[in-house]
N, C-alpha and C. Protein backbone atom coordinates (compact mmCIF):
# COMPACT_ATOMS: atom_id res chain seq x y z
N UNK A 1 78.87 32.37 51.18
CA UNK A 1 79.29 33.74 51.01
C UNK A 1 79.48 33.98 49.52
N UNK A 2 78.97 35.07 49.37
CA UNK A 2 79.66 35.33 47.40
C UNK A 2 79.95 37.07 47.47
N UNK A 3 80.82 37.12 46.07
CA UNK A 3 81.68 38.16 46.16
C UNK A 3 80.47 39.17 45.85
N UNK A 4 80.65 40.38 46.42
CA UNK A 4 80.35 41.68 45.85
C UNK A 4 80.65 42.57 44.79
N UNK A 5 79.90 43.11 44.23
CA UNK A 5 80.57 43.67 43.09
C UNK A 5 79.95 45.38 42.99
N UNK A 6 80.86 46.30 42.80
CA UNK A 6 80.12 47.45 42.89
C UNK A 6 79.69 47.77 41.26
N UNK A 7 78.53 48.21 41.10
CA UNK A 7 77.77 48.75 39.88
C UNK A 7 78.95 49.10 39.10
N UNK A 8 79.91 50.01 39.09
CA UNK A 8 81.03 50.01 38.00
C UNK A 8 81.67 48.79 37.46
N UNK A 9 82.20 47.71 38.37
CA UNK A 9 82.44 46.85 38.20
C UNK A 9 81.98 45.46 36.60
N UNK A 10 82.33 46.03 35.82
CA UNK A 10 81.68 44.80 34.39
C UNK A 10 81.93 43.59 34.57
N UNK A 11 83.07 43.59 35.25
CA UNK A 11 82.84 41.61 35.70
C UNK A 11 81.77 41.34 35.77
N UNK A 12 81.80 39.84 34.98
CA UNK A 12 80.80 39.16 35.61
C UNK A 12 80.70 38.30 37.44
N UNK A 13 79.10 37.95 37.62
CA UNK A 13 79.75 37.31 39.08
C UNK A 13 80.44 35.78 38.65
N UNK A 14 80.71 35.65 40.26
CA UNK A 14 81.74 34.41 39.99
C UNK A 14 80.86 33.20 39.72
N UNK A 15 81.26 32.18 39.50
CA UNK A 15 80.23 31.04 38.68
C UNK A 15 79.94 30.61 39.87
N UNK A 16 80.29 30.02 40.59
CA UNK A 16 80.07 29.46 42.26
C UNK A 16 80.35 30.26 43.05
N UNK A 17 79.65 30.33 44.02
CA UNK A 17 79.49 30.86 45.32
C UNK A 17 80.98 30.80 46.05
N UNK A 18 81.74 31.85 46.25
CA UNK A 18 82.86 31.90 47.11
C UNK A 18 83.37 30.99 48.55
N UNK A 19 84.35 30.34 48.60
CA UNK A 19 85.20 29.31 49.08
C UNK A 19 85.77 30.18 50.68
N UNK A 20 85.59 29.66 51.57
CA UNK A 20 85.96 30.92 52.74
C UNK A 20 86.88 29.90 53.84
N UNK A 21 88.42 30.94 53.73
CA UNK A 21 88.87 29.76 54.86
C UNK A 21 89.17 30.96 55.98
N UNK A 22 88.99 30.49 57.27
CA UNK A 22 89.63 31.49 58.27
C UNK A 22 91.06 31.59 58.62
N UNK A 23 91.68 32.50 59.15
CA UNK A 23 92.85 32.34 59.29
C UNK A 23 93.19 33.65 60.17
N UNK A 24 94.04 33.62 60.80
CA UNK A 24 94.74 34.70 62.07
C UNK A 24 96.12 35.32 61.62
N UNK A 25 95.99 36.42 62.14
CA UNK A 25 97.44 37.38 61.76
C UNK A 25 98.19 37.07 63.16
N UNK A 26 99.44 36.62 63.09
CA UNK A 26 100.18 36.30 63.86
C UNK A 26 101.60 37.25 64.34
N UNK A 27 102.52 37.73 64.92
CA UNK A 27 103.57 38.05 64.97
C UNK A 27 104.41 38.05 63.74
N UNK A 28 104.81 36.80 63.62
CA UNK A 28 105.53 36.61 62.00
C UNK A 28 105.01 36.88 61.20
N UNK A 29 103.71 37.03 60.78
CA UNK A 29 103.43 37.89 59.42
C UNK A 29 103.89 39.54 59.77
N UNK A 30 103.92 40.26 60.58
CA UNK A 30 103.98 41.80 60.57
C UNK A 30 105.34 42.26 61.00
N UNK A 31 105.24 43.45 60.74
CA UNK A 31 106.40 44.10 60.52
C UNK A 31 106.48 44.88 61.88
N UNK A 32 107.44 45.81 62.28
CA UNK A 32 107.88 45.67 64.05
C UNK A 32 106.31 46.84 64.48
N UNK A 33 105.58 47.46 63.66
CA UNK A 33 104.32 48.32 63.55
C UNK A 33 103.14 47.27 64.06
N UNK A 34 103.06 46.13 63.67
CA UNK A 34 102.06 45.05 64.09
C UNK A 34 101.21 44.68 62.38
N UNK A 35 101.65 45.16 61.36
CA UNK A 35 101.08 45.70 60.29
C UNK A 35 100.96 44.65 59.48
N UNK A 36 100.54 43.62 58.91
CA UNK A 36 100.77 42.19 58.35
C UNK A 36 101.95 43.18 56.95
N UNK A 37 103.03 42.51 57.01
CA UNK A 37 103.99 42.73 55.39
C UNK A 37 103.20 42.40 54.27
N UNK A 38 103.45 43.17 53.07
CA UNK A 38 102.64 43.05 52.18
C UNK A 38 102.60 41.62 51.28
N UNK A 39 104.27 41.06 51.50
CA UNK A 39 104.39 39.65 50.94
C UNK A 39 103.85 38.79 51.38
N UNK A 40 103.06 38.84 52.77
CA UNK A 40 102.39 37.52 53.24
C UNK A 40 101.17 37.67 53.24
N UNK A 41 100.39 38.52 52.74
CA UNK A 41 99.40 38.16 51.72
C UNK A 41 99.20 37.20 51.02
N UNK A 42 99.99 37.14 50.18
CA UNK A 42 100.12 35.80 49.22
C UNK A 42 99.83 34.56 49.92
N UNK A 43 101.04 34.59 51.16
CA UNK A 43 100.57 33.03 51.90
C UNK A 43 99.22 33.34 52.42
N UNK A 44 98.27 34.16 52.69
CA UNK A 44 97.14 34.01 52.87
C UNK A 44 96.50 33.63 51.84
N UNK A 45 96.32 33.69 50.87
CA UNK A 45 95.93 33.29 49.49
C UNK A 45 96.14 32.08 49.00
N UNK A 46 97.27 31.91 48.90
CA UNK A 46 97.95 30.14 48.75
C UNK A 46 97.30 29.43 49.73
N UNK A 47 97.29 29.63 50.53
CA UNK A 47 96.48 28.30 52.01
C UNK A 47 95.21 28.39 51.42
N UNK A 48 94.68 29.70 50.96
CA UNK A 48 93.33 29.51 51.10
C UNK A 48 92.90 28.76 49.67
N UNK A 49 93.74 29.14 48.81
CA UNK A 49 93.50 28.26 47.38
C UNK A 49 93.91 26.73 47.76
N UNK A 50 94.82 26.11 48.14
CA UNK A 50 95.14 24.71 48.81
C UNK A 50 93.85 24.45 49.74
N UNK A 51 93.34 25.10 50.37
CA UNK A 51 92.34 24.71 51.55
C UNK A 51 90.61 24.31 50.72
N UNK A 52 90.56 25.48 49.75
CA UNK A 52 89.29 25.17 48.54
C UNK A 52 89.76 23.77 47.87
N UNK A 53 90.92 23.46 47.22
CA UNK A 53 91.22 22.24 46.26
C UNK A 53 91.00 21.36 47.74
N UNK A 54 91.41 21.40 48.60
CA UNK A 54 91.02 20.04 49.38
C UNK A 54 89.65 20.08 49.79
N UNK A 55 89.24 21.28 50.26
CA UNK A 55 87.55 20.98 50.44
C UNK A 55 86.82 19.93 49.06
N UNK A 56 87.03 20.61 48.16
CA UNK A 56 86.67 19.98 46.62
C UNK A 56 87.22 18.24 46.32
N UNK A 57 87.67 17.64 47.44
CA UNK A 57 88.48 16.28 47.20
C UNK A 57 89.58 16.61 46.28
N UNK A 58 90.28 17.09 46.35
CA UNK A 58 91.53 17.56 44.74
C UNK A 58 93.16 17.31 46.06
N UNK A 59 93.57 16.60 45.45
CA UNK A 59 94.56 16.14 46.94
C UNK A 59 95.82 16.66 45.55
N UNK A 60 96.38 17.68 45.74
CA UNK A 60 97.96 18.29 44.57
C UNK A 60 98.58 17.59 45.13
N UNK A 61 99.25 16.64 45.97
CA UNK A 61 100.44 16.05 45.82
C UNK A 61 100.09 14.52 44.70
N UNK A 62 98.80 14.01 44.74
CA UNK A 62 98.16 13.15 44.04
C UNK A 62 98.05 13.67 42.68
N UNK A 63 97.72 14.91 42.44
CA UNK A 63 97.55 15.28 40.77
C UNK A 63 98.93 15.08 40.34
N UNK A 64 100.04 15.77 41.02
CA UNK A 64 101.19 15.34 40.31
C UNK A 64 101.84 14.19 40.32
N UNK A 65 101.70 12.76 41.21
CA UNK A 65 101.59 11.72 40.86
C UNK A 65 101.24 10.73 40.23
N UNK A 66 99.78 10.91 39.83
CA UNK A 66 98.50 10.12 39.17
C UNK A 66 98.38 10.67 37.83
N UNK A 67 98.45 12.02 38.16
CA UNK A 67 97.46 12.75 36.74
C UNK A 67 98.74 13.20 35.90
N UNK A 68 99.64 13.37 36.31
CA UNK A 68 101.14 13.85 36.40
C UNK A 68 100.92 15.68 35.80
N UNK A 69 99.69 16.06 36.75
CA UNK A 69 100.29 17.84 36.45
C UNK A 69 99.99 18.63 38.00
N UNK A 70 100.05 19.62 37.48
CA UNK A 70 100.57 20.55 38.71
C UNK A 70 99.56 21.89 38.16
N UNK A 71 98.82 22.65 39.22
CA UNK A 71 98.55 24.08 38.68
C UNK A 71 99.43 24.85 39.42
N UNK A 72 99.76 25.87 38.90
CA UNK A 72 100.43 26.56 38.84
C UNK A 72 99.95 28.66 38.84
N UNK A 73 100.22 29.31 39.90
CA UNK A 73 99.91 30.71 39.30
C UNK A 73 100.70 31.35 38.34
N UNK A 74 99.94 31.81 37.02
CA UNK A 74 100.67 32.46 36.11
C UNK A 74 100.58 33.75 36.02
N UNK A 75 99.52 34.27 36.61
CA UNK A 75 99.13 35.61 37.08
C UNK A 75 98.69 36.30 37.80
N UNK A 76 99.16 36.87 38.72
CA UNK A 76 97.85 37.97 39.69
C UNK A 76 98.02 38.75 39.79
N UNK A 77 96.70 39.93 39.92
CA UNK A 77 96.89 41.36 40.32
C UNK A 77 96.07 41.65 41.83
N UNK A 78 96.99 42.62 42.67
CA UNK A 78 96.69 42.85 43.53
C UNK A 78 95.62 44.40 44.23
N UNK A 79 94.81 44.00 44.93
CA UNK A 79 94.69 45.88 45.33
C UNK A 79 94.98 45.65 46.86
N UNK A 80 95.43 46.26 47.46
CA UNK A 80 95.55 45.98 48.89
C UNK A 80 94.86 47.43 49.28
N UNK A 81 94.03 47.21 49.99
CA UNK A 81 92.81 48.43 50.28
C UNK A 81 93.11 48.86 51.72
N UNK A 82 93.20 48.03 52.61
CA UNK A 82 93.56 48.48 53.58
C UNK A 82 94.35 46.94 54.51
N UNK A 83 95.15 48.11 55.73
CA UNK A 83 95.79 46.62 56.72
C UNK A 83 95.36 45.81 57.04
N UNK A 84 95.84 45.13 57.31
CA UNK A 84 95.36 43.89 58.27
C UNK A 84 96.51 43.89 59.81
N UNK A 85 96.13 43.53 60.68
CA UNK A 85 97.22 43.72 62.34
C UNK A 85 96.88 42.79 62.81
N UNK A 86 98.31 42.71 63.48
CA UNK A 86 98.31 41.54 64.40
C UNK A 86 96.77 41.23 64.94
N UNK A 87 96.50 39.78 65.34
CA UNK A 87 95.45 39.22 66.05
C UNK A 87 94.32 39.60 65.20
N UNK A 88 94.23 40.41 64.12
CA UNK A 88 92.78 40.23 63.33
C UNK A 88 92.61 38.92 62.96
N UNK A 89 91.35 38.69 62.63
CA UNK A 89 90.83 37.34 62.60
C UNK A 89 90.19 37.94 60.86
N UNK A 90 90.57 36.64 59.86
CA UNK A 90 90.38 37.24 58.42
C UNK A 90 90.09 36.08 57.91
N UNK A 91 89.04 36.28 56.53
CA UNK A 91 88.43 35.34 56.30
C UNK A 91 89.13 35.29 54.22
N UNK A 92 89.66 34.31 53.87
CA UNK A 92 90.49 34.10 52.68
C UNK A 92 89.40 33.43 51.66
N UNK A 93 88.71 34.10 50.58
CA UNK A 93 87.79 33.63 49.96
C UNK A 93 88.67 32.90 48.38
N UNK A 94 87.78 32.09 47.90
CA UNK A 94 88.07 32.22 46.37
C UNK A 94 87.38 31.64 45.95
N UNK A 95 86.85 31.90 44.40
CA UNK A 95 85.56 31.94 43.85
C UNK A 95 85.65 31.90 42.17
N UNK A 96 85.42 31.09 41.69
CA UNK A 96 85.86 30.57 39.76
C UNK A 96 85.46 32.13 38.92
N UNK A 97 86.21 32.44 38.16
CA UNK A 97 85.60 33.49 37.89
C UNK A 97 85.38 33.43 36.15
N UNK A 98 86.57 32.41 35.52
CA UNK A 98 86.80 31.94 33.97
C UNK A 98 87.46 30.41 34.15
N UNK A 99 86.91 29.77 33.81
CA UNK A 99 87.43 28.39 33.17
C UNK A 99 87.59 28.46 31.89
N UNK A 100 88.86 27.90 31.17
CA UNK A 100 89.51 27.39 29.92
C UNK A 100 89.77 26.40 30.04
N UNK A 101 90.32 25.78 28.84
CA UNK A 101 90.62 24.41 28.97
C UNK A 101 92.38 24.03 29.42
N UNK A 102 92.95 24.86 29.54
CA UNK A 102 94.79 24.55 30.68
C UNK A 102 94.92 25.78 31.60
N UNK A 103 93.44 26.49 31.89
CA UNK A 103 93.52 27.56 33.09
C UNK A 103 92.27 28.01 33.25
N UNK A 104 92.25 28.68 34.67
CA UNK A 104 91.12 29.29 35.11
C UNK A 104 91.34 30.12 36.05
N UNK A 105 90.32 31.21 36.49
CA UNK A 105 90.87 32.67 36.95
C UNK A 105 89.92 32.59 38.32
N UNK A 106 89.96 32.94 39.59
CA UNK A 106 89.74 33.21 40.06
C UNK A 106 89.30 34.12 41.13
N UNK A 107 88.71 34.87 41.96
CA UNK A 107 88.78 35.87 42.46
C UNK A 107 89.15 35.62 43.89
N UNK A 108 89.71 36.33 44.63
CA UNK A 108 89.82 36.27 45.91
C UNK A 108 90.26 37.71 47.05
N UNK A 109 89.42 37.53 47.86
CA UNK A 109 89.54 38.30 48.82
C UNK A 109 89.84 38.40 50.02
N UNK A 110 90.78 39.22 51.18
CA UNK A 110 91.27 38.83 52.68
C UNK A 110 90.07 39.83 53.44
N UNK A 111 89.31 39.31 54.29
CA UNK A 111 88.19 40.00 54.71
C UNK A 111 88.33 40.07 55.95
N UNK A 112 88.45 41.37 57.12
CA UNK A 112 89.02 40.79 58.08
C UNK A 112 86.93 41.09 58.65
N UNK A 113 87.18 39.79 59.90
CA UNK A 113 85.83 39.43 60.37
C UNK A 113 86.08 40.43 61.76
N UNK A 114 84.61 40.52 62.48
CA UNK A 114 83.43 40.33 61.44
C UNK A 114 82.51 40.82 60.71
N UNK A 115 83.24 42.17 60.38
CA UNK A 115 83.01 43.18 59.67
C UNK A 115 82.76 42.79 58.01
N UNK A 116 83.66 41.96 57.61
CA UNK A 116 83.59 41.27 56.38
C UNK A 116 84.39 42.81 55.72
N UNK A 117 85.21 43.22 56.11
CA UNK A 117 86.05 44.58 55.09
C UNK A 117 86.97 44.02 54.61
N UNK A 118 86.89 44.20 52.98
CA UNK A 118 87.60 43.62 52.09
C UNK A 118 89.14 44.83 52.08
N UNK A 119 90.16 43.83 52.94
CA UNK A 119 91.77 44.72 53.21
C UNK A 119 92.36 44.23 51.87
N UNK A 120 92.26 42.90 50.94
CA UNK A 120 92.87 42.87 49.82
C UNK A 120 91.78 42.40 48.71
N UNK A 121 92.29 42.96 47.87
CA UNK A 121 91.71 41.77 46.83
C UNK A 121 92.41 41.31 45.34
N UNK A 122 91.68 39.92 44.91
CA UNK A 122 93.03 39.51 43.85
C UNK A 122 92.29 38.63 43.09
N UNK A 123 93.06 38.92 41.96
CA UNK A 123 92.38 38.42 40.61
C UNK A 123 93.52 37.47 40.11
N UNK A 124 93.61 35.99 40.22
CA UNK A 124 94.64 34.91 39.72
C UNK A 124 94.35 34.05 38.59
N UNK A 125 94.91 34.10 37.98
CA UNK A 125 95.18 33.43 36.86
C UNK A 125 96.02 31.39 37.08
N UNK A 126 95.50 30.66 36.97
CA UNK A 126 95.49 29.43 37.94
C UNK A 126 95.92 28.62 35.82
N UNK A 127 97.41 28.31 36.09
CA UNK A 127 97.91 26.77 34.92
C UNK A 127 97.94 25.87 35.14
N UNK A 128 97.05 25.35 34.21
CA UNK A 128 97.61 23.51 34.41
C UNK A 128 98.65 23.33 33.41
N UNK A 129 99.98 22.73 34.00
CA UNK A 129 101.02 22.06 33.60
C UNK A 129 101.22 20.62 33.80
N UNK A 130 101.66 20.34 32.78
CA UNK A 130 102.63 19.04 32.51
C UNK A 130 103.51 18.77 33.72
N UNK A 131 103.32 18.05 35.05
CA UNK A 131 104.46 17.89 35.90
C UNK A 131 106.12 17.82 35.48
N UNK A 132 105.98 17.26 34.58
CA UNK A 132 107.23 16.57 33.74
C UNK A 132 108.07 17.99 33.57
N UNK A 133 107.09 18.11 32.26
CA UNK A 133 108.26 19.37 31.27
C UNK A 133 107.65 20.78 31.90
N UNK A 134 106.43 21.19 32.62
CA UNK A 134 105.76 22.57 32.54
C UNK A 134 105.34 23.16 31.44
N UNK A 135 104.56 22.42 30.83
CA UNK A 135 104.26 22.82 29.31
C UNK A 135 102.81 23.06 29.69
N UNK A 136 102.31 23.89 29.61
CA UNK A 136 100.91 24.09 29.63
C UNK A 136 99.85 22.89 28.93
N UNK A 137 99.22 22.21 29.32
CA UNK A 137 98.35 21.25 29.49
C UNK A 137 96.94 21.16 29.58
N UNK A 138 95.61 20.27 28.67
CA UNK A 138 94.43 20.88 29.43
C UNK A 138 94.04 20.21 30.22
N UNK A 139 93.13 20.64 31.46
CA UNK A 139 92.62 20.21 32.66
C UNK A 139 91.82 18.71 32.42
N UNK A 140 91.95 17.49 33.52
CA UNK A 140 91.35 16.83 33.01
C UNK A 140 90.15 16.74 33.40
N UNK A 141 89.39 16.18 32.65
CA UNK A 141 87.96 16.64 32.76
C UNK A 141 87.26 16.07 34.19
N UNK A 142 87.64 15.18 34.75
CA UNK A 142 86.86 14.68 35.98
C UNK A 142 87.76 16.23 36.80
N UNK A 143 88.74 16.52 36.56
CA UNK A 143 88.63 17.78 37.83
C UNK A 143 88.20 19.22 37.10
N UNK A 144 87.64 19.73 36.08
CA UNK A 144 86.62 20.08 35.68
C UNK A 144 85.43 20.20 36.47
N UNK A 145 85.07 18.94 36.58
CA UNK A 145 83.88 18.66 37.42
C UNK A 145 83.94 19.21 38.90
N UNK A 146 85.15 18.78 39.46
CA UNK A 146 85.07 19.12 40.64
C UNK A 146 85.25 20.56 40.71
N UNK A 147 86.23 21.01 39.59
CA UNK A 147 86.37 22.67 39.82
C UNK A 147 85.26 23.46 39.69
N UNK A 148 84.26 23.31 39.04
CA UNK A 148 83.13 24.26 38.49
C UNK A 148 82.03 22.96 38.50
N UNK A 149 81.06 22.95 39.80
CA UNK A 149 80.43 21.58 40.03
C UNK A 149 78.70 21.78 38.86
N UNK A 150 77.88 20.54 38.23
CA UNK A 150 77.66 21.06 38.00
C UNK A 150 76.00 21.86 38.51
């Protein structure tokens, strides 16, 4: 799957082909309407960024043991376009959009299937830190590799 971009849009596309995890709207995400809350978005996003680093072999409880860092979100912006409701079935993308050397940006989108209608979308800003102190850090290069293959 890879992201869409409408002709206004100056982004560039994403360097790799978009990361897709599935996932279900449940009771506890929504509000007494059936309406998913706007804060659990995020946990759709977080699983789906955790679910790409493990597809990729990248095990985070191991980076901060071994490698001793941690990424970290330092930024995101949101558009939330439309709901998502109970029992939709939604597909959580993410896709490299800038690599630096102690961060990289990603794009991601909640798509509910199987329509593929983009209900959010989000632009994250992804730190590598120092486990220790949280000092911004650069990436080490074997997960480089795995982040942006080549």
């Amino acid at each position: 799957m890879t992201l869409e971009r409408s002709v206004a849009d100056p982004r560039p596309p994403a360097l790799i082909p978009a990361f897709a995890w599935p996932c279900r709207v449940y009771w506890e995400d929504t509000d007494a309407g059936g309406v998913v809350y706007h804060a659990r978005y995020l946990h759709f996003l977080e699983r789906a960024r955790s679910e790409w680093f493990r597809s990729l072999g990248i095990a985070q409880q191991r980076l901060r043991e071994v490698d001793g860092i941690v990424f970290v979100v330092h930024r995101m912006q949101l558009a939330f376009n439309a709901p998502a409701r109970l029992d939709d079935l939604l597909s959580a993308t993410v896709a490299i959009e800038n690599l630096r050397s102690a961060s990289f940006s990603v794009r991601q989108q909640l798509l509910r299937e199987p329509a593929a209608a983009a209900l959010v979308e989000a632009d994250v800003r992804i730190a590598c830190l120092d486990a220790a102190s949280f000092r911004p850090r650069p990436i080490p290069n074997h997960l480089l590799q795995e982040i942006v293959p080549a």
